[in-house]
Protein backbone atom coordinates (compact mmCIF):
# COMPACT_ATOMS: atom_id res chain seq x y z
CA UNK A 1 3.01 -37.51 -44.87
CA UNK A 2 4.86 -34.80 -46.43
CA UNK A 3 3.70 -31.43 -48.06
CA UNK A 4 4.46 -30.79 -51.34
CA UNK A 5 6.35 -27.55 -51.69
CA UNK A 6 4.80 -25.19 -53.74
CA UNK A 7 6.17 -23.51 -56.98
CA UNK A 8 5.87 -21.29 -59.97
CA UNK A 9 2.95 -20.02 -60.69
CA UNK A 10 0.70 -22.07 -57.83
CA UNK A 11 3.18 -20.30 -55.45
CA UNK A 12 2.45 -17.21 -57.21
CA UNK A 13 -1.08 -17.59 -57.37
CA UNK A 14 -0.87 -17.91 -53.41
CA UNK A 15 1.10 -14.64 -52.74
CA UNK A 16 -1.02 -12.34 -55.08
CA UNK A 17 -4.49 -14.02 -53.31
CA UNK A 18 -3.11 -13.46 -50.22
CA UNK A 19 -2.00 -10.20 -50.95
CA UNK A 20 -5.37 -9.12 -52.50
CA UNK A 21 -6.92 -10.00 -49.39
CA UNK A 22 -4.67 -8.29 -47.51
CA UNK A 23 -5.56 -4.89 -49.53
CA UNK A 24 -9.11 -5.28 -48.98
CA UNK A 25 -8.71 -6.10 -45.26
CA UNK A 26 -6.24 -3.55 -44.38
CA UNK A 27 -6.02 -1.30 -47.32
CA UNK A 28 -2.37 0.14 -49.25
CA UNK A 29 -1.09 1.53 -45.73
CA UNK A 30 -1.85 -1.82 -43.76
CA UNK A 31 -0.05 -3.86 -46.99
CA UNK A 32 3.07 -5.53 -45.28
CA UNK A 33 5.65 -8.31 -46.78
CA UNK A 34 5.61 -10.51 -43.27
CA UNK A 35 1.57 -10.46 -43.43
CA UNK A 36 1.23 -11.46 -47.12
CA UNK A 37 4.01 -14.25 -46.53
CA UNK A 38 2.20 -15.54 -43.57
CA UNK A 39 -1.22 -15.59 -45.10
CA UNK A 40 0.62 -17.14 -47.92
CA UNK A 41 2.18 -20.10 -46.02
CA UNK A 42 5.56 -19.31 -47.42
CA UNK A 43 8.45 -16.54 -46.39
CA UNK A 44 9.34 -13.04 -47.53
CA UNK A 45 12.35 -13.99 -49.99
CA UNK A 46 9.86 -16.04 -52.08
CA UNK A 47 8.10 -12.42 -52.29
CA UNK A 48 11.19 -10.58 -52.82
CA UNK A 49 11.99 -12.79 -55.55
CA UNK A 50 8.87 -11.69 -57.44
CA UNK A 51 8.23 -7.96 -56.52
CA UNK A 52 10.99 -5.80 -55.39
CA UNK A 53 8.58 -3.80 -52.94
CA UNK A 54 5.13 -3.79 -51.51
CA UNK A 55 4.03 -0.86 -54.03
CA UNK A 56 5.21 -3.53 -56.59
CA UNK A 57 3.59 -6.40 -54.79
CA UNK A 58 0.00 -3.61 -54.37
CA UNK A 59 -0.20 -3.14 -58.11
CA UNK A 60 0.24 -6.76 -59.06
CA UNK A 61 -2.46 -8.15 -56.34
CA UNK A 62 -5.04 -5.50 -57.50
CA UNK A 63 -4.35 -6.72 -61.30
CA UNK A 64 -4.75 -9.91 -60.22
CA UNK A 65 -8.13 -9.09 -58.15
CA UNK A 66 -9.65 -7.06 -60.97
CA UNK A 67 -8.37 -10.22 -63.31
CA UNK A 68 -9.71 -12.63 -61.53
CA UNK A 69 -13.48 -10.95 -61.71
CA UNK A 70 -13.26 -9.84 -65.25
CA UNK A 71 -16.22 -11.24 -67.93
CA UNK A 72 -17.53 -9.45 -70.46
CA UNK A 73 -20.79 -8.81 -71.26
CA UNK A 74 -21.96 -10.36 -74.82
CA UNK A 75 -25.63 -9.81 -75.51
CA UNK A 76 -25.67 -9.04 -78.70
CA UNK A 77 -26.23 -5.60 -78.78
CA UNK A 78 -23.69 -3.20 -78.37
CA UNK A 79 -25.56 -0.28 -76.06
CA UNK A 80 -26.30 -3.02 -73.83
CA UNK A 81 -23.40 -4.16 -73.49
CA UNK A 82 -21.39 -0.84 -73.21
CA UNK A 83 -24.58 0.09 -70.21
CA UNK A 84 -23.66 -3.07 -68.44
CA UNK A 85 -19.75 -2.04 -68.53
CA UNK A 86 -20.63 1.19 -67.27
CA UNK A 87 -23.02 -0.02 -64.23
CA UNK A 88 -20.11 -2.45 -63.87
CA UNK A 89 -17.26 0.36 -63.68
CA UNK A 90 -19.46 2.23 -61.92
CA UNK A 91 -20.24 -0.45 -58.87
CA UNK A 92 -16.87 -1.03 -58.65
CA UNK A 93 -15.69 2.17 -58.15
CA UNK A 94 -17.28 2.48 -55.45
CA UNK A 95 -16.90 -0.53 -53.77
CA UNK A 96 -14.48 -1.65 -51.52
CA UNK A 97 -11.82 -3.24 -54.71
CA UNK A 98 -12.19 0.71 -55.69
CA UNK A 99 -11.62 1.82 -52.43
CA UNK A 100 -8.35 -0.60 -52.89
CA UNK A 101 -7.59 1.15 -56.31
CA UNK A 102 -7.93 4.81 -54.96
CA UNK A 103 -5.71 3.11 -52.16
CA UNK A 104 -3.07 2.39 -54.23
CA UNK A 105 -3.35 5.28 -56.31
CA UNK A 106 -3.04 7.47 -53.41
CA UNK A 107 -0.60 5.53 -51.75
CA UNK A 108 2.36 4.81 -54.28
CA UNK A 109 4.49 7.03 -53.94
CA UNK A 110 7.16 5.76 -56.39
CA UNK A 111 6.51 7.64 -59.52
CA UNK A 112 7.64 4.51 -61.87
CA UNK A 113 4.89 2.20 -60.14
CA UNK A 114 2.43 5.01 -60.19
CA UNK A 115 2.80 5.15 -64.05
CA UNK A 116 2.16 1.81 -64.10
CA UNK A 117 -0.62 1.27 -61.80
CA UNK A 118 -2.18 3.63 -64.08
CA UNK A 119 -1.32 2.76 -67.68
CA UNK A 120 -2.19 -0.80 -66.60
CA UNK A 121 -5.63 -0.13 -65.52
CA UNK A 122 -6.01 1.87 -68.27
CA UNK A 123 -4.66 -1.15 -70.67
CA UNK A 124 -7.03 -3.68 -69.04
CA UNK A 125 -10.00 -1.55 -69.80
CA UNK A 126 -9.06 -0.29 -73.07
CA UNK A 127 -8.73 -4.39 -74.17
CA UNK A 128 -12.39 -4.90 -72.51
CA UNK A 129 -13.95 -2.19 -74.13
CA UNK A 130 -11.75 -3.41 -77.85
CA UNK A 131 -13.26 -6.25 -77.40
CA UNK A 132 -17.14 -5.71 -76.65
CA UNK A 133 -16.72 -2.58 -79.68
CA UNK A 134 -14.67 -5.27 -81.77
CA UNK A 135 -18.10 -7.76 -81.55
CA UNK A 136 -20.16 -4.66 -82.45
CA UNK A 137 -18.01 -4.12 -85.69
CA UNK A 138 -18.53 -7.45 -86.80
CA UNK A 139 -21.96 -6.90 -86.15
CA UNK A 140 -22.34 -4.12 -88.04
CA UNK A 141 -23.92 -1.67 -85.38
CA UNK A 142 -20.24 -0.12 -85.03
CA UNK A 143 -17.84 1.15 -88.05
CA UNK A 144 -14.44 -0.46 -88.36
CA UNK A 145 -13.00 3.20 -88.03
CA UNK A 146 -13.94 3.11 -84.46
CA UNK A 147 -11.36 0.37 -83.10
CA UNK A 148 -9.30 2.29 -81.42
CA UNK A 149 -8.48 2.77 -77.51
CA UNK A 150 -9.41 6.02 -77.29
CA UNK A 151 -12.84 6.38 -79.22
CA UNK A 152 -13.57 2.67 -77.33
CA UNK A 153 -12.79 4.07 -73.89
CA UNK A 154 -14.16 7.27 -74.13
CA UNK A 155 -17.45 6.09 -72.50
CA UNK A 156 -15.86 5.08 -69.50
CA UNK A 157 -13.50 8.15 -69.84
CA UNK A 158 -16.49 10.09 -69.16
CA UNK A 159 -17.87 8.08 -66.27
CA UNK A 160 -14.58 8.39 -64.28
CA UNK A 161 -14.88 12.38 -64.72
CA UNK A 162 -18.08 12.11 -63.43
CA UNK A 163 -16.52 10.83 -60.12
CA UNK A 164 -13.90 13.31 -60.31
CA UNK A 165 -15.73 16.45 -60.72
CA UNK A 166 -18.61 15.76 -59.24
CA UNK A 167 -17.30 13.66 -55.92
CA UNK A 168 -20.41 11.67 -55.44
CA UNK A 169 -19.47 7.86 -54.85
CA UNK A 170 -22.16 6.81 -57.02
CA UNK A 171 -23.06 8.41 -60.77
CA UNK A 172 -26.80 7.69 -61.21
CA UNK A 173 -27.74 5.90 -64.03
CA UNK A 174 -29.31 8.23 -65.86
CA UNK A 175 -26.06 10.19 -66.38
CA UNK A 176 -24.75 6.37 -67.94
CA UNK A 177 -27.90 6.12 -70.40
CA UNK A 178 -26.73 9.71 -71.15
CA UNK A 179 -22.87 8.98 -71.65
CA UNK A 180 -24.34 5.77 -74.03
CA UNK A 181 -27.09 7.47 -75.80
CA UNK A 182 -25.81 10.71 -76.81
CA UNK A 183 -22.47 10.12 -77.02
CA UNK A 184 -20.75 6.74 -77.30
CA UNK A 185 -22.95 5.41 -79.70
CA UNK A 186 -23.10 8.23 -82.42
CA UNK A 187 -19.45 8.73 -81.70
CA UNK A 188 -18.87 4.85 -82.71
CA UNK A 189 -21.46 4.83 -85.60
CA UNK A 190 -20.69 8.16 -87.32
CA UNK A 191 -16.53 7.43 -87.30
C-alpha cells in the first residue's frame, strides 16, 4: 500500500498544527524547524518553502491557533455579546495560547514580523468586534456612525490596558461590566 503524499493546503494545514502544538508545548524559544517537520511527517524544505524563518513560521501557527477557535457570540443583544468577547479575551489572555502570544511577542526579534504579529492580531479582533457591532447596527441598539475599528475595539482596547498597567493575570469581571456599561455602550449609541 502506498501513502499518498501530501500537498497544498492539507500539507499546510499539517505544518501550522504541528507547529501550534509545538508553541504550546515548548513555547517561542523551544520553536525549532526539525521539530515542527518531524511532528509534521514531512522535511524542513517543505517549511522553508512556506515561511522563511521560525519567527515567520511562530506568527502564522498562532494565527492559525487563534483561527481555528474563533466563533462569535450572536445572542441578540449587543452588551451580551460584547461581555462574552471580553470574558473571552480575557480567559485567553491568560491562558496558556496567551502565554504563546506574549511568547511571541516577546520573542520576535525581527522588527518586520513584530509589526505584523501585532497589526494581525489587532486585524483579527478589529473584524470580530465589526462584526458583533455590525449585527447591533442592524439591530438598531448601535448607530451606523459607530462602524469603525477603533470605536469597535475600544472595549477590548481597554481590557488589554488593564493587563498592562495593572499586571494581574486575570481582570475581574466587574472591571468588564464596567468597560461595557459605562463606556462601550454609550460610546456606540451616542456616535
Amino acid at each position: 500500500m502506498t501513502e499518498t503524499r501530501r500537498r497544498g493546503a492539507e500539507l499546510e494545514r499539517a505544518i501550522l498544527s504541528a507547529a501550534a502544538e509545538e508553541l504550546a508545548e515548548s513555547g517561542y524559544e523551544g520553536l525549532t524547524m526539525d521539530r515542527v517537520a518531524k511532528r509534521a511527517g514531512t522535511n524542513k524544505n517543505a517549511i522553508y518553502r512556506r515561511w522563511p524563518n521560525r519567527a515567520a513560521l511562530g506568527v502564522a501557527a498562532y494565527r492559525y491557533l487563534v483561527t481555528a477557535a474563533a466563533d462569535l457570540p450572536d445572542t441578540g443583544d449587543l452588551r451580551a455579546d460584547v461581555l462574552e468577547l471580553l470574558r473571552r479575551a480575557n480567559r485567553h489572555w491568560s491562558s496558556p495560547q496567551g502565554a504563546i502570544l506574549r511568547g511571541l511577542l516577546a520573542g520576535i526579534g525581527v522588527p518586520e514580523l513584530l509589526a505584523q504579529m501585532r497589526d494581525e492580531v489587532s486585524d483579527a479582533g478589529s473584524a470580530l468586534w465589526l462584526t458583533v457591532l455590525g449585527r447591533a447596527v442592524a439591530r438598531g441598539e448601535a448607530r451606523p456612525e459607530a462602524l469603525h475599528p477603533r470605536v469597535a475595539t475600544v472595549a477590548v482596547a481597554l481590557l488589554r490596558n488593564e493587563f498592562l498597567t495593572s499586571g494581574v493575570p486575570n481582570v475581574p469581571d466587574a472591571v468588564l461590566v464596567e468597560i461595557v456599561d459605562e463606556i462601550y455602550l454609550p460610546l456606540v449609541r451616542a456616535r
